[in-house]
N, C-alpha and C. Protein backbone atom coordinates (compact mmCIF):
# COMPACT_ATOMS: atom_id res chain seq x y z
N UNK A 1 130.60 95.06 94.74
CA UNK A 1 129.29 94.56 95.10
C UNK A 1 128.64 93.92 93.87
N UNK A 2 127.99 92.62 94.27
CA UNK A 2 127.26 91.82 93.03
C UNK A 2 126.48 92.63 92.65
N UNK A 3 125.75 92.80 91.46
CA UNK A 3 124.45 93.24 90.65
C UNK A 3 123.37 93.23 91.31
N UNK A 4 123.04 91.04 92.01
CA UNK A 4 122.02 90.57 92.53
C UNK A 4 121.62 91.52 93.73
N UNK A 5 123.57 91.69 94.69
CA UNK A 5 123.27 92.15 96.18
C UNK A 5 122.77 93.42 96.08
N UNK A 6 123.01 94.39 95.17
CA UNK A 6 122.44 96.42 94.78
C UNK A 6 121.07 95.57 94.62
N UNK A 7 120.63 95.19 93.98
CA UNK A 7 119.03 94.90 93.93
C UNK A 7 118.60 94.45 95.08
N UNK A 8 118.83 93.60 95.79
CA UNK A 8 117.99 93.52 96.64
C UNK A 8 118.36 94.47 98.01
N UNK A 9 119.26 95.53 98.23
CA UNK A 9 119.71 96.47 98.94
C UNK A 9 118.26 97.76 98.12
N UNK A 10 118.72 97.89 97.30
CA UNK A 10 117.08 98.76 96.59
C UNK A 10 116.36 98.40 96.96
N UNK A 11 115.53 97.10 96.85
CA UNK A 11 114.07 96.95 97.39
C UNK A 11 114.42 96.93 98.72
N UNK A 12 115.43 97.28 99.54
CA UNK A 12 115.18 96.97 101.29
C UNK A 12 115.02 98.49 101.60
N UNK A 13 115.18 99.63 100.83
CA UNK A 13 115.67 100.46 100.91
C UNK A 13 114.32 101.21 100.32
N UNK A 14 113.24 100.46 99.40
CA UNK A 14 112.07 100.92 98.82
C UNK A 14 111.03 100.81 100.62
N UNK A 15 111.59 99.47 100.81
CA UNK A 15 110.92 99.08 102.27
C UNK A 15 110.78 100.57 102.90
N UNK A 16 112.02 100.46 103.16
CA UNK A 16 112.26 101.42 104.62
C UNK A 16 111.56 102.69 104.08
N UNK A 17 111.55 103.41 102.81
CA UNK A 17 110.69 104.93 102.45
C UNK A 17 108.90 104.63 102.89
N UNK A 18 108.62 103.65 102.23
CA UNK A 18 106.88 102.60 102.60
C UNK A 18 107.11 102.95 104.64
N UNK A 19 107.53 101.84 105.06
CA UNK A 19 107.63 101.98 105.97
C UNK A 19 107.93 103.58 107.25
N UNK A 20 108.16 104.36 106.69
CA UNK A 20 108.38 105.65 107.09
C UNK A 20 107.04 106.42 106.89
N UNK A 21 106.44 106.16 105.99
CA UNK A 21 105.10 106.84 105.36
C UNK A 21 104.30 106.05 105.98
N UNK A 22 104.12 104.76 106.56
CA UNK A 22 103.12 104.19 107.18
C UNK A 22 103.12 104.63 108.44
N UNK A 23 104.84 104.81 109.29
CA UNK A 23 105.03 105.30 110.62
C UNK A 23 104.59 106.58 110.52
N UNK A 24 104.74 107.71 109.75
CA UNK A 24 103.73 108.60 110.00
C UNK A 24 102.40 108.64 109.99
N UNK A 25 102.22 108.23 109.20
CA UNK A 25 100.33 108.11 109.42
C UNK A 25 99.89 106.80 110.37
N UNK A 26 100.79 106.57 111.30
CA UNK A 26 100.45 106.00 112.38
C UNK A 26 99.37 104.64 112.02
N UNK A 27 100.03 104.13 111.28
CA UNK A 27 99.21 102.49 110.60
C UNK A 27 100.67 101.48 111.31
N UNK A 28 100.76 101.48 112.07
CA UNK A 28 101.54 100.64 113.42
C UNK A 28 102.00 98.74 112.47
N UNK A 29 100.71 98.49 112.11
CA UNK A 29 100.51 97.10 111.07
C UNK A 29 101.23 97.14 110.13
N UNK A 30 100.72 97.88 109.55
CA UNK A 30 102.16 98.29 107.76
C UNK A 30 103.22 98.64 108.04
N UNK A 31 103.51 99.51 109.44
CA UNK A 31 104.93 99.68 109.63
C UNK A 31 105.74 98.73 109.90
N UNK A 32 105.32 97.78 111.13
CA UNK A 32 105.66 96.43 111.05
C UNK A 32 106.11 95.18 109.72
N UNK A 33 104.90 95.18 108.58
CA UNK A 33 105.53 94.47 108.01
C UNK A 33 106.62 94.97 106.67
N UNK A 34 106.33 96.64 106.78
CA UNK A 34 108.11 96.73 106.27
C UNK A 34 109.12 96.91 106.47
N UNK A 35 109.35 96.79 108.40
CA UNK A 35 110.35 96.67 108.82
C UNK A 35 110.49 95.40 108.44
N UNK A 36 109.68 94.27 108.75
CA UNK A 36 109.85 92.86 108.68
C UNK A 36 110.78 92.46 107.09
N UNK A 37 110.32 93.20 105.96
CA UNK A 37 110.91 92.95 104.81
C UNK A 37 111.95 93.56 104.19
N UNK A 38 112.05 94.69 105.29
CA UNK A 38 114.01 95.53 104.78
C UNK A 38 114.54 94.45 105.36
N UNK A 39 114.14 94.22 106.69
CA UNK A 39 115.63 93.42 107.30
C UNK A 39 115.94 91.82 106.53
N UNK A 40 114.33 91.63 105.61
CA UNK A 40 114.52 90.02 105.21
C UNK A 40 115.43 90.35 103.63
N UNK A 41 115.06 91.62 103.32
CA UNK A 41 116.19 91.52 102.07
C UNK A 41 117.24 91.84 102.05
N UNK A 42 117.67 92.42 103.49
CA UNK A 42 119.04 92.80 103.75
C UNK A 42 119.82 91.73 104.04
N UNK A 43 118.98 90.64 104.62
CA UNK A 43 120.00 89.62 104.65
C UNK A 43 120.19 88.50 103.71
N UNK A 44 119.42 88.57 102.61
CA UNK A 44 119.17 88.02 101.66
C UNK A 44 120.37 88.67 100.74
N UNK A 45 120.64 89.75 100.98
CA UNK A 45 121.73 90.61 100.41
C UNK A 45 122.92 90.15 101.10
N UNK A 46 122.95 89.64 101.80
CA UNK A 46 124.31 89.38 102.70
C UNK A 46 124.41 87.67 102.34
N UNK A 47 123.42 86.88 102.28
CA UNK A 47 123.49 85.84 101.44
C UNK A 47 124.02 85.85 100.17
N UNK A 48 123.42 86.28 99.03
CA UNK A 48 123.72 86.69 97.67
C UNK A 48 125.40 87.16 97.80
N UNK A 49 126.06 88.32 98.94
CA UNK A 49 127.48 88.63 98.51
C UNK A 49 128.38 87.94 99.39
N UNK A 50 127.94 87.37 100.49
CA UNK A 50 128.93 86.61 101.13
C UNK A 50 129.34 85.23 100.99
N UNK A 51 127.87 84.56 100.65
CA UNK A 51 127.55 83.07 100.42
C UNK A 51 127.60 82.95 99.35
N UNK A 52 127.62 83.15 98.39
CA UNK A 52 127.38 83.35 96.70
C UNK A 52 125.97 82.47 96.72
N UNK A 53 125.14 82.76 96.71
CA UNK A 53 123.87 81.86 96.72
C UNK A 53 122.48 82.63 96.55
N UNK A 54 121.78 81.77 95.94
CA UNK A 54 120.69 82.61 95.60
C UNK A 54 120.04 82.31 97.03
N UNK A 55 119.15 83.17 97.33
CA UNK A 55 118.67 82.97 98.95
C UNK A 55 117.14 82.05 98.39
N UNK A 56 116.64 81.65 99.86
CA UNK A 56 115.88 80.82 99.45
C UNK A 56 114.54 81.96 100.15
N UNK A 57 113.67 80.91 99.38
CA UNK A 57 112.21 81.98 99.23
C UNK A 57 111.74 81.62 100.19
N UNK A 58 111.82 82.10 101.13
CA UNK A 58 111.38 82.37 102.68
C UNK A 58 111.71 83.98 103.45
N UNK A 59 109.90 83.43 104.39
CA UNK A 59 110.33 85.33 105.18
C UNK A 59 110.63 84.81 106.29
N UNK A 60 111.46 83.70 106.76
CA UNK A 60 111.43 83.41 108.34
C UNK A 60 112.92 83.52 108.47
N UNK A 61 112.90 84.51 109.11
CA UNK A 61 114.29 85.56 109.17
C UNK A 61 115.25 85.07 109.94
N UNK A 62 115.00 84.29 111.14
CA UNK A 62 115.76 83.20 112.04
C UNK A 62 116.62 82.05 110.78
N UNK A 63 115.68 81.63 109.67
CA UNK A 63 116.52 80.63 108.61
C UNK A 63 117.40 81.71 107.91
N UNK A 64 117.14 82.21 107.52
CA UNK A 64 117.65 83.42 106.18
C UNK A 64 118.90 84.02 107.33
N UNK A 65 118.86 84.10 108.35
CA UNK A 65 120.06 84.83 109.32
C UNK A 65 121.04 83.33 109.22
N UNK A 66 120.68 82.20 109.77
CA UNK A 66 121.26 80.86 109.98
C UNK A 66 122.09 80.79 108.33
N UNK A 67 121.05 80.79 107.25
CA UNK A 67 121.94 81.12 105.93
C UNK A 67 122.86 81.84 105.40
N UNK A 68 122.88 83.15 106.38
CA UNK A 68 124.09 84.18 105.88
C UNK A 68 125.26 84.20 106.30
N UNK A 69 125.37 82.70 107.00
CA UNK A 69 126.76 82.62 107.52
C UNK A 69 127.26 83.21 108.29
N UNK A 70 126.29 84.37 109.00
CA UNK A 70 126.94 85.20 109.97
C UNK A 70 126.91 84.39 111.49
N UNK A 71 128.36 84.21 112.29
CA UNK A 71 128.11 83.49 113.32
C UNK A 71 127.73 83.90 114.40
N UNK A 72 127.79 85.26 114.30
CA UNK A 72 128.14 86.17 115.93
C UNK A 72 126.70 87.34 116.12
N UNK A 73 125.52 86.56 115.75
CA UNK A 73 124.37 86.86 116.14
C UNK A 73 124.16 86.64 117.92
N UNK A 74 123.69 87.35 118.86
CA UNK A 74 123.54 87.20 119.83
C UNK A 74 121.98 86.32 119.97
N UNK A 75 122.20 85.14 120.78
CA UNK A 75 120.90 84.15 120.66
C UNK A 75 119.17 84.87 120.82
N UNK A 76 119.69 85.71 121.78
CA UNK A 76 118.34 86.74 122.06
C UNK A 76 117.86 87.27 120.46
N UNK A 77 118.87 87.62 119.56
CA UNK A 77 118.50 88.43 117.87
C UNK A 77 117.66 87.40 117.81
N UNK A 78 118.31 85.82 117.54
CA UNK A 78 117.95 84.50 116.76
C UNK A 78 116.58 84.21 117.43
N UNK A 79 116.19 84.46 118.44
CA UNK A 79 115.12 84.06 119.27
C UNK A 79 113.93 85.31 118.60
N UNK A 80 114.36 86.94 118.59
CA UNK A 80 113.43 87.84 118.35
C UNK A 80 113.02 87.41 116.56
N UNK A 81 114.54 87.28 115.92
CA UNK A 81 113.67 86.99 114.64
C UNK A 81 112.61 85.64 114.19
N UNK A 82 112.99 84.84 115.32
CA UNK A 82 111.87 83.27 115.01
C UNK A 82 110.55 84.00 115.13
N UNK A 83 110.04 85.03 116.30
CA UNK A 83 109.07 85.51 116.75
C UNK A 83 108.70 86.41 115.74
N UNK A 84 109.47 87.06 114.82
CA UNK A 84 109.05 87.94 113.72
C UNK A 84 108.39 87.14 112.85
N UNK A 85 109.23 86.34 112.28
CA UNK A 85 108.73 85.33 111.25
C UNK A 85 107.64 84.69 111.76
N UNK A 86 107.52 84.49 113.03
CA UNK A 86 106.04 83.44 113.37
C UNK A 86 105.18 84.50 113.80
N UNK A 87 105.03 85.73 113.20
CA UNK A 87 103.54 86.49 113.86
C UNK A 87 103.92 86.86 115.36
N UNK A 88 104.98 86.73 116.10
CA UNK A 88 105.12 87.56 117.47
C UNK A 88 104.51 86.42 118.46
């Protein structure tokens, strides 16, 4: 595993502890946007070790999925993450 991809697997992984502490104290808003940012650095991580590429600075998770080269997303994912990235 690259250097780059453990780093940004850590901060997805800082996400998800934030995000657990917001789902308990029932703040529904904050939990949302750190689910929104594990899954954007996880694939930013899958960019960085699959693509060799630095990912590009965007949270619109529909591009950043289209970038990771992964082909076998089911269109319904590609459709839920446009709606993440655009506010629902």
């Amino acid at each position: 595993m690259k250097k780059e991809t453990k780093l940004w697997l850590d901060y997805a992984k800082d996400d998800l502890k934030s995000l657990k502490v917001m789902w308990r104290a029932h703040r529904y808003g904050p939990t949302a946007f750190y689910c929104q940012q594990a899954v954007e650095k996880v694939i930013k991580a899958i960019i960085v070790e699959k693509q060799n590429l630095v990912p590009r600075k965007s949270h619109d998770l529909k591009r950043l999925l289209e970038d990771s080269g992964i082909k076998k997303f089911p269109e319904k994912w590609l459709k839920l993450a446009g709606r993440f990235s655009n506010g629902c």
